[in-house]
C-alpha atoms as a PDB file:
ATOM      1  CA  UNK A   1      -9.431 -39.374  13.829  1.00  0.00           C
ATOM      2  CA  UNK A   2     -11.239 -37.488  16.953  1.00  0.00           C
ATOM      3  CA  UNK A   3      -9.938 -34.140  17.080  1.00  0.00           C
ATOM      4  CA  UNK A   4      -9.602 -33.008  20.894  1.00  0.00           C
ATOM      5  CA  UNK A   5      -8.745 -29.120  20.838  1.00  0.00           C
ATOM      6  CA  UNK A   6      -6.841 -26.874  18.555  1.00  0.00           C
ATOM      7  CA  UNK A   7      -2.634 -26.640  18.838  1.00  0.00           C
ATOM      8  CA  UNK A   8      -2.393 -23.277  18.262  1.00  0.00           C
ATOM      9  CA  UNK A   9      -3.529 -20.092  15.821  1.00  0.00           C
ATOM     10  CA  UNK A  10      -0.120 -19.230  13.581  1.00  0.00           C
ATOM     11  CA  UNK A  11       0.453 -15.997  11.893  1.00  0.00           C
ATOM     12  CA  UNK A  12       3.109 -15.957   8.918  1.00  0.00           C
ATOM     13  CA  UNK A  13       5.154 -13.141   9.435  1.00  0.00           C
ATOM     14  CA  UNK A  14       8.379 -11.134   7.643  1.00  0.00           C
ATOM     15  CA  UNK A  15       9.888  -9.260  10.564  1.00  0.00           C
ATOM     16  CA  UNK A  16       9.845 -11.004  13.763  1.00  0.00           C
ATOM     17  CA  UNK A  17      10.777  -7.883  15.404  1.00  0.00           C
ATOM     18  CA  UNK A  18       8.308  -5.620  13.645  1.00  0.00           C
ATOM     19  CA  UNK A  19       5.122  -8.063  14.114  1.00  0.00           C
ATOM     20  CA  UNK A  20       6.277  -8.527  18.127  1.00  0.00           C
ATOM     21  CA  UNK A  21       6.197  -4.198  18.511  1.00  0.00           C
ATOM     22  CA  UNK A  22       2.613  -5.168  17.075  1.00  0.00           C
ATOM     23  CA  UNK A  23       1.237  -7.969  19.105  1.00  0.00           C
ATOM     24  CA  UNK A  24       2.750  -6.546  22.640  1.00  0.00           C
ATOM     25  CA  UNK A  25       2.391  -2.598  22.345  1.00  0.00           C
ATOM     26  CA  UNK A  26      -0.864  -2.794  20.212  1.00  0.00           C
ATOM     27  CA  UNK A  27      -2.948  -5.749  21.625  1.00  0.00           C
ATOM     28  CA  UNK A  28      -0.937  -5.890  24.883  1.00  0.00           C
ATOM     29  CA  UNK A  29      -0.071  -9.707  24.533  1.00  0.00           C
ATOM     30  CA  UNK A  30       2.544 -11.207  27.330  1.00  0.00           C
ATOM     31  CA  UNK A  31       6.361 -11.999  26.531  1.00  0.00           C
ATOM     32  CA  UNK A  32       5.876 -14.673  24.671  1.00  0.00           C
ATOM     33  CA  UNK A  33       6.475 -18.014  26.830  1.00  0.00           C
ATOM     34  CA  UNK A  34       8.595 -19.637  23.771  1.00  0.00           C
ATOM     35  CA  UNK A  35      10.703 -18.678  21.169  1.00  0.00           C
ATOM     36  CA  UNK A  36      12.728 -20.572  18.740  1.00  0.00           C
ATOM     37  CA  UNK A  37      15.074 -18.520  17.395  1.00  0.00           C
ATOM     38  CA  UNK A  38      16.590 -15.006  19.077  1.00  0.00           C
ATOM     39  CA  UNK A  39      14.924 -12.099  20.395  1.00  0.00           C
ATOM     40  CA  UNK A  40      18.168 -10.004  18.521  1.00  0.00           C
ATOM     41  CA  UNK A  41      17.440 -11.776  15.271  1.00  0.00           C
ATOM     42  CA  UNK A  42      14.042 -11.122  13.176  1.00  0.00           C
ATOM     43  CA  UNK A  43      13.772 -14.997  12.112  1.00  0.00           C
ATOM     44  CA  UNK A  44      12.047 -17.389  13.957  1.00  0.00           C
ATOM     45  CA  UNK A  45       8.946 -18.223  15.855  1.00  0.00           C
ATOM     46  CA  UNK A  46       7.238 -16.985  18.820  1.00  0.00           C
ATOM     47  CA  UNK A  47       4.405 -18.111  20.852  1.00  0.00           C
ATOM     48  CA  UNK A  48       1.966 -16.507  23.144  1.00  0.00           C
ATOM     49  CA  UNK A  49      -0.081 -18.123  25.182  1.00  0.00           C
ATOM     50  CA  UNK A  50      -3.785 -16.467  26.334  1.00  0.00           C
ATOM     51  CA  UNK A  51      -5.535 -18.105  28.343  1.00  0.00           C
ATOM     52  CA  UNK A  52      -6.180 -22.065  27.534  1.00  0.00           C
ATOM     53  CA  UNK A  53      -4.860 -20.924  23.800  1.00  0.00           C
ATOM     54  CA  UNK A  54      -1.271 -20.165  21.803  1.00  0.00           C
ATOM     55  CA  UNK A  55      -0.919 -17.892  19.018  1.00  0.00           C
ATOM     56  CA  UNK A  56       2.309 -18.367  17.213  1.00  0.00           C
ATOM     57  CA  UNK A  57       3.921 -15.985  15.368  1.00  0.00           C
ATOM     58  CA  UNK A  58       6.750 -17.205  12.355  1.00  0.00           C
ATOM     59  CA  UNK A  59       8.880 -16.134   9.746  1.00  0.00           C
ATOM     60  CA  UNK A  60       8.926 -20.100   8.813  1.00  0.00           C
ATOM     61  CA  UNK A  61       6.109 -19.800   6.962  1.00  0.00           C
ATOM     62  CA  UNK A  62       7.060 -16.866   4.834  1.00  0.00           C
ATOM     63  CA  UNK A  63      11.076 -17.120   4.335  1.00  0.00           C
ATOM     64  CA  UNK A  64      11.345 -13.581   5.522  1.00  0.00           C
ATOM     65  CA  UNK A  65       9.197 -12.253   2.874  1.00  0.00           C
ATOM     66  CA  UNK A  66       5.895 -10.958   3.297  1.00  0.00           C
ATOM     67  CA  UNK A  67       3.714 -13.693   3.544  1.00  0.00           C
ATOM     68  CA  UNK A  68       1.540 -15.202   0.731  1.00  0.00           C
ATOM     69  CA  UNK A  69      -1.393 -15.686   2.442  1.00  0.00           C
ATOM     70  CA  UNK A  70      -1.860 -13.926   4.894  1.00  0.00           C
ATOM     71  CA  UNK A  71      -4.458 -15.608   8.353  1.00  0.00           C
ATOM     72  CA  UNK A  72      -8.049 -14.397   9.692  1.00  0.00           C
ATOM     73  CA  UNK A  73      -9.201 -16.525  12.400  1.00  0.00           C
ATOM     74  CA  UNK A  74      -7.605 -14.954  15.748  1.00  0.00           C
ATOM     75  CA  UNK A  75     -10.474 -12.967  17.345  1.00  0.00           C
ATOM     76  CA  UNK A  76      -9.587 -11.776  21.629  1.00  0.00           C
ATOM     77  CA  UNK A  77     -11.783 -11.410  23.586  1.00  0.00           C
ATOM     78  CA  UNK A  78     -11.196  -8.604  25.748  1.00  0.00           C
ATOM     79  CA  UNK A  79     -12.705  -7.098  28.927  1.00  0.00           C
ATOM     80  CA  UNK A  80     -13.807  -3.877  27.906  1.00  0.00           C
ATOM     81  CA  UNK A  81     -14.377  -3.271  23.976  1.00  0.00           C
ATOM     82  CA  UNK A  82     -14.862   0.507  24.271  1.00  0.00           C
ATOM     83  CA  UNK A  83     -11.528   0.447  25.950  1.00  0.00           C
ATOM     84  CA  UNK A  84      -9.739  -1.228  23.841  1.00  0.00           C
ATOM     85  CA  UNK A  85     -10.915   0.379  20.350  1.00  0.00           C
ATOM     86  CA  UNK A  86      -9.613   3.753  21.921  1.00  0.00           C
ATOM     87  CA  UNK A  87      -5.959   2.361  22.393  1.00  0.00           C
ATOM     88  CA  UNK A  88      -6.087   0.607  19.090  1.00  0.00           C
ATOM     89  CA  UNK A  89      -6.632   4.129  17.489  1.00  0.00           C
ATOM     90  CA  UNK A  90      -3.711   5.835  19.982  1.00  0.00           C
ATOM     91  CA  UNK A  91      -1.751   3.296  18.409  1.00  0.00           C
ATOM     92  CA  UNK A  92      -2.339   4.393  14.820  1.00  0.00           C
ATOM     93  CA  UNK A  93      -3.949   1.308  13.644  1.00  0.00           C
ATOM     94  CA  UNK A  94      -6.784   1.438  11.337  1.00  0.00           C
ATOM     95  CA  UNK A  95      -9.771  -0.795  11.628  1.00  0.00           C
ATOM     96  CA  UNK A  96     -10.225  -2.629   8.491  1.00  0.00           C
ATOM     97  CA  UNK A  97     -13.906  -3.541   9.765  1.00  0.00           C
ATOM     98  CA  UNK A  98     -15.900  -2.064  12.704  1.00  0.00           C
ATOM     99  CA  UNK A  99     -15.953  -1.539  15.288  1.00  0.00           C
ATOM    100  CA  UNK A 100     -19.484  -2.318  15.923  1.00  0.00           C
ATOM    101  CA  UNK A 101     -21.829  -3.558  17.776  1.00  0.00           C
ATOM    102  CA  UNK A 102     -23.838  -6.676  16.802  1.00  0.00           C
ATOM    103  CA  UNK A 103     -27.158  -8.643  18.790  1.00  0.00           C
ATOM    104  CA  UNK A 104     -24.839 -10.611  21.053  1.00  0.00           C
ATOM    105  CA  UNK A 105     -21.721  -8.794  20.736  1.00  0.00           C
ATOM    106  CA  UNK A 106     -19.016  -5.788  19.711  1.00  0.00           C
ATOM    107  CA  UNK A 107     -16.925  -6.320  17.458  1.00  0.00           C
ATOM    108  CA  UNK A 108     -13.805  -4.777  15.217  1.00  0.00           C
ATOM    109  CA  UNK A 109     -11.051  -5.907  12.867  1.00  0.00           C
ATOM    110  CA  UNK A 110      -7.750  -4.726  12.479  1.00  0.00           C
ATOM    111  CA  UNK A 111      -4.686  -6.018  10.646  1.00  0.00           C
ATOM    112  CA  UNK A 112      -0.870  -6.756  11.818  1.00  0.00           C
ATOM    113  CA  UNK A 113       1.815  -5.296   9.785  1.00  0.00           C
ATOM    114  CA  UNK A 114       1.885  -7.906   7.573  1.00  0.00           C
ATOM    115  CA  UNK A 115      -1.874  -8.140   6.566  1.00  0.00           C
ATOM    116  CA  UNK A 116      -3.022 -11.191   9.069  1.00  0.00           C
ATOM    117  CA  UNK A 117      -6.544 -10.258  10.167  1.00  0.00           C
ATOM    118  CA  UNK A 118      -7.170  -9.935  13.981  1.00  0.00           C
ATOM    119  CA  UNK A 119     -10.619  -9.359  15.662  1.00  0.00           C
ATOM    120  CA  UNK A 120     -11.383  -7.556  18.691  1.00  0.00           C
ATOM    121  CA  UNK A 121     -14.685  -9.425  20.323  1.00  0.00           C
ATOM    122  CA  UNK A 122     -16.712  -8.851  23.659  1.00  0.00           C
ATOM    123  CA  UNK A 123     -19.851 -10.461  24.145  1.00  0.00           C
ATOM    124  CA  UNK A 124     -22.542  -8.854  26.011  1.00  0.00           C
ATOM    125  CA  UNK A 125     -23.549  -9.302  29.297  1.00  0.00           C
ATOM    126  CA  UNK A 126     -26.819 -11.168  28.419  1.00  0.00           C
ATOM    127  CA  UNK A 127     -25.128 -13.222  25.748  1.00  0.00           C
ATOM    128  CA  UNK A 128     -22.045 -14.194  28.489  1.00  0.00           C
ATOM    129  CA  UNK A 129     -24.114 -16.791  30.684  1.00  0.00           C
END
């Protein structure tokens, strides 16, 4: 088996609805560029796609419910860290680690509504090259 790039990051979610209010208003993701199911329902799957990478977002994998396990592996990278730890707070959203800043890098964690981790990451200019 030779393993040529990853498919996608997937977050198990219980409100479709609820976690796209999340992933649009809070970390400013696109419309998502596919979604099985309906945007008036709050079942289904949705997937946006940043950069070279696609972070779907389901109900499938929780049956509506809140999910059993919930994922930490989706870290951004974003343009300007300070920047976007001050709209993270306007939102409301606590950071369950962070922010701060490491050798290479700045970094926070926050969670979604339904507990799936997310980082906030910017590497420094040196460490960038």
């Amino acid at each position: 088996m030779k393993v040529t790039e990853f498919a996608f990051v997937g977050h198990p979610v219980a409100s479709l609805q609820r976690a796209r209010r999340f992933y649009e208003q809070v970390l400013r993701l696109p419309v998502p560029s596919a979604i099985d199911g309906t945007l008036d329902g709050d079942a289904g799957m949705l997937e946006y796609e940043i950069g070279p990478h696609t972070l779907a977002i389901t109900t499938a994998w929780s049956d509506g419910g809140p999910p059993e396990q919930t994922a930490f592996g989706l870290v951004l990278e974003v343009e300007d860290f300070q920047a976007a730890v001050d709209h993270i707070r306007s939102c409301g959203v606590e950071f369950c680690l962070g922010p701060f800043e490491g050798s290479g890098c700045f970094i926070a964690v926050i969670a979604d509504p339904d507990g799936n981790h997310v980082g906030i990451h910017q590497r420094k200019a040196e460490r960038s090259k």
